[in-house]
N, C-alpha and C. Protein backbone atom coordinates (compact mmCIF):
# COMPACT_ATOMS: atom_id res chain seq x y z
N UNK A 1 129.55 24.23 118.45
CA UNK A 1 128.13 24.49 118.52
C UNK A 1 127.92 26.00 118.51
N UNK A 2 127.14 26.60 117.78
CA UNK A 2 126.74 28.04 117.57
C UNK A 2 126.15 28.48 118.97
N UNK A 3 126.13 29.41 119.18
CA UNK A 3 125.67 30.11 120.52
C UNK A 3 123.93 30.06 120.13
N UNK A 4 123.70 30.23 121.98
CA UNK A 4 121.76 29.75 121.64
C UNK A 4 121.45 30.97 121.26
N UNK A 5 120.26 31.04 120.41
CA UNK A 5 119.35 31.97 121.31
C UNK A 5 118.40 31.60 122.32
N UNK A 6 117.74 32.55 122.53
CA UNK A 6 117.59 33.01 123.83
C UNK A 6 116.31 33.70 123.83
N UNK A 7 115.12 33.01 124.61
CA UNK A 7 113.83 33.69 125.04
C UNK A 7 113.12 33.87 125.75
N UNK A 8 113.10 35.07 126.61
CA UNK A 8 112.56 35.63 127.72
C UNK A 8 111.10 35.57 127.87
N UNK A 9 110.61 34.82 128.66
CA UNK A 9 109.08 34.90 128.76
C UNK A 9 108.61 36.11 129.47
N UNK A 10 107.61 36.42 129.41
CA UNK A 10 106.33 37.44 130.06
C UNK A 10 105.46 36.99 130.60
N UNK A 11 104.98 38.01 131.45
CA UNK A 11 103.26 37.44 131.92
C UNK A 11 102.78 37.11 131.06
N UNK A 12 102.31 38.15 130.23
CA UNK A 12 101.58 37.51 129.33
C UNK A 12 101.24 36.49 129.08
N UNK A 13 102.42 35.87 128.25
CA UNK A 13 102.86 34.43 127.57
C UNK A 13 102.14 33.30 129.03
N UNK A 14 102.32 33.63 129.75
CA UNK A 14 102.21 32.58 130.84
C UNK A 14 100.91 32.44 131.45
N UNK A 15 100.60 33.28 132.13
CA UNK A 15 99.04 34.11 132.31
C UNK A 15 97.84 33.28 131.81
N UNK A 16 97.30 32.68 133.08
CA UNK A 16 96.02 31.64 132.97
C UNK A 16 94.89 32.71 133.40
N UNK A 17 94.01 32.40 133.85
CA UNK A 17 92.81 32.86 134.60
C UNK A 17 92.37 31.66 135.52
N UNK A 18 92.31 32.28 136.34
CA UNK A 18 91.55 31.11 137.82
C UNK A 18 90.60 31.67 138.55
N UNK A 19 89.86 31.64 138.72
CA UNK A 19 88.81 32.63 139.77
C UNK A 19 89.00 32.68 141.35
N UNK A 20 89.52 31.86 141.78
CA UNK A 20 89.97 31.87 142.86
C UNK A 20 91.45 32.69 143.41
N UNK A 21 92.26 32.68 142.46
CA UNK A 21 93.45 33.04 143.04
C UNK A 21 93.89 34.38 141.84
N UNK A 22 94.67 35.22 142.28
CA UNK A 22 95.51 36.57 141.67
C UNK A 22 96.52 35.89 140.56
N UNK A 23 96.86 36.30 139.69
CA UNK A 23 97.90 35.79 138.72
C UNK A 23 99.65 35.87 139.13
N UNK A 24 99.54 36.59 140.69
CA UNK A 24 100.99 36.28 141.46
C UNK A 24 101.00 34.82 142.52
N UNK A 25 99.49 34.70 142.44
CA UNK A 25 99.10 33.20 143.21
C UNK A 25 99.49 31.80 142.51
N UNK A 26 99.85 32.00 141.55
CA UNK A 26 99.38 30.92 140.32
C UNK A 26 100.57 30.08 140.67
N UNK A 27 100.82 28.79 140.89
CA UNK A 27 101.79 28.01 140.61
C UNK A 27 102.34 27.20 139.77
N UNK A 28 103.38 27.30 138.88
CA UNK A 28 103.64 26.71 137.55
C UNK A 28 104.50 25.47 137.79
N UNK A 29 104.01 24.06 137.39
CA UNK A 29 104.96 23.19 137.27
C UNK A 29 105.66 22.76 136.36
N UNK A 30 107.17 22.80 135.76
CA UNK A 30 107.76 22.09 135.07
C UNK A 30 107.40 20.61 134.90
N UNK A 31 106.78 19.69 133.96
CA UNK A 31 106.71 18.24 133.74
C UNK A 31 107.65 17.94 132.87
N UNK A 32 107.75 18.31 131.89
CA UNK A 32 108.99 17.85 130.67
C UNK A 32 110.16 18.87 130.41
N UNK A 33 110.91 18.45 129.99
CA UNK A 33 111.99 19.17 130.22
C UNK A 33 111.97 19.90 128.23
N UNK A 34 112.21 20.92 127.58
CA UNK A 34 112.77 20.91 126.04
C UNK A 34 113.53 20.10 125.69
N UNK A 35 113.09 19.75 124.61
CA UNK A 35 114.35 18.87 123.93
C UNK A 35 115.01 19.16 123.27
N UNK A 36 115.47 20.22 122.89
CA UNK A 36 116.25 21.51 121.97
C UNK A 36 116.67 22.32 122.53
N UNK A 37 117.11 22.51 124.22
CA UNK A 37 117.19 24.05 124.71
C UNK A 37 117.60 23.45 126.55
N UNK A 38 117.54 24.71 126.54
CA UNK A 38 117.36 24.89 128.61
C UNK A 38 117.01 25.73 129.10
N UNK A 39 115.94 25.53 129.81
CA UNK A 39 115.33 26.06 130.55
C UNK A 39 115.56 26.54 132.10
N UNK A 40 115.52 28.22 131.88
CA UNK A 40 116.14 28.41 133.21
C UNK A 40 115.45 29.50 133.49
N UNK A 41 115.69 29.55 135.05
CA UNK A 41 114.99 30.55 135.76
C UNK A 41 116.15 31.67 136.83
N UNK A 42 115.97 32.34 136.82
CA UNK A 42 117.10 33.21 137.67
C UNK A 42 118.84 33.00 136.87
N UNK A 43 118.97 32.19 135.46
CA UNK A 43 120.04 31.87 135.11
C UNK A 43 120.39 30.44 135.75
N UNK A 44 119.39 29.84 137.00
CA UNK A 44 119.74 28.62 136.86
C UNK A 44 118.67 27.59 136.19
N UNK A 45 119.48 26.28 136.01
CA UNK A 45 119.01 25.38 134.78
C UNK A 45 117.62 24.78 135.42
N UNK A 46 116.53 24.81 135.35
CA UNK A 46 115.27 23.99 135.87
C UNK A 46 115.44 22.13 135.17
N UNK A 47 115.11 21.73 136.29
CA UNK A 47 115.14 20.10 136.22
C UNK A 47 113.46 19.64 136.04
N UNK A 48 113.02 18.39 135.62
CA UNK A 48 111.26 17.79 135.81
C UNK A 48 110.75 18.03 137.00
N UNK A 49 110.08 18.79 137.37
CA UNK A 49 108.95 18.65 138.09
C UNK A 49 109.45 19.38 139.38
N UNK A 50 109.90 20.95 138.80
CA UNK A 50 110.36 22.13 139.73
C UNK A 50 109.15 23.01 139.41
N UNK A 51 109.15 24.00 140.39
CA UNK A 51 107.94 24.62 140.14
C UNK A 51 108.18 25.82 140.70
N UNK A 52 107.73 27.27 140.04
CA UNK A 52 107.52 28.29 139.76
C UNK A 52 106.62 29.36 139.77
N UNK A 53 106.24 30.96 140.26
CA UNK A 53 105.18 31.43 140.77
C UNK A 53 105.35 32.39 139.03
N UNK A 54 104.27 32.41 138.74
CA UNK A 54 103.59 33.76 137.91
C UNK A 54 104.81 34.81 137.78
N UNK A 55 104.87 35.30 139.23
CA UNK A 55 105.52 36.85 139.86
C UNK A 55 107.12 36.51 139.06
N UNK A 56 107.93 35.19 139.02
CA UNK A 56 108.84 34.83 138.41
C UNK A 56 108.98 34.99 137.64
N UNK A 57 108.63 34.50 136.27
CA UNK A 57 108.43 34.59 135.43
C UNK A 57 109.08 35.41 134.34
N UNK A 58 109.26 36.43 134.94
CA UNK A 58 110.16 37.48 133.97
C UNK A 58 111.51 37.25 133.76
N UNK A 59 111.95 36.50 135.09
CA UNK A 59 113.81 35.86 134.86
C UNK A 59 113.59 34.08 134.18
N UNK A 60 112.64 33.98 133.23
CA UNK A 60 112.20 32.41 132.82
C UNK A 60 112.52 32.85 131.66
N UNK A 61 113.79 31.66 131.43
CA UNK A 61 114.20 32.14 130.12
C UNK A 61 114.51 30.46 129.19
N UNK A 62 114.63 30.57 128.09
CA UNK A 62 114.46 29.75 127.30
C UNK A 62 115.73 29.82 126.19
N UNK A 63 116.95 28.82 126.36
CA UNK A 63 117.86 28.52 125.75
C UNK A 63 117.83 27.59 124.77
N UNK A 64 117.58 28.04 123.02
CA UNK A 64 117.22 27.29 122.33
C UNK A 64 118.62 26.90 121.62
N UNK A 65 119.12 25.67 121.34
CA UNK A 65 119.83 24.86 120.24
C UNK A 65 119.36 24.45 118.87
N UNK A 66 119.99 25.19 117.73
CA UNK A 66 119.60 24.66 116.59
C UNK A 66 120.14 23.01 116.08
């Protein structure tokens, strides 16, 4: 199997608007998992229905399989 690439998310990319809460408030839930890749955070693998702050985000990375 060829080595993945590999894609680092940003605020940006992630970045809702809520009126109530700061964009380090925000809580992100994993529901489905990729079906081409793995998804990880800090370098470890995220499982369904783990969940994640905004402020994270920058170690959320995305292991794609061709």
């Amino acid at each position: 199997m060829p080595p993945a690439l590999t894609n680092t998310f940003t605020i940006n990319e992630l970045e809702i608007q809520d009126s109530d809460n700061a964009p380090a408030e925000l809580i992100y839930t994993l529901v489905t998992l990729p079906q081409h890749g793995i998804l990880k955070l800090n370098n470890v693998k995220l499982t369904s229905w783990k969940y994640f702050y905004t402020i994270g985000c920058q170690q959320l990375t995305l292991e794609i399989y061709p």
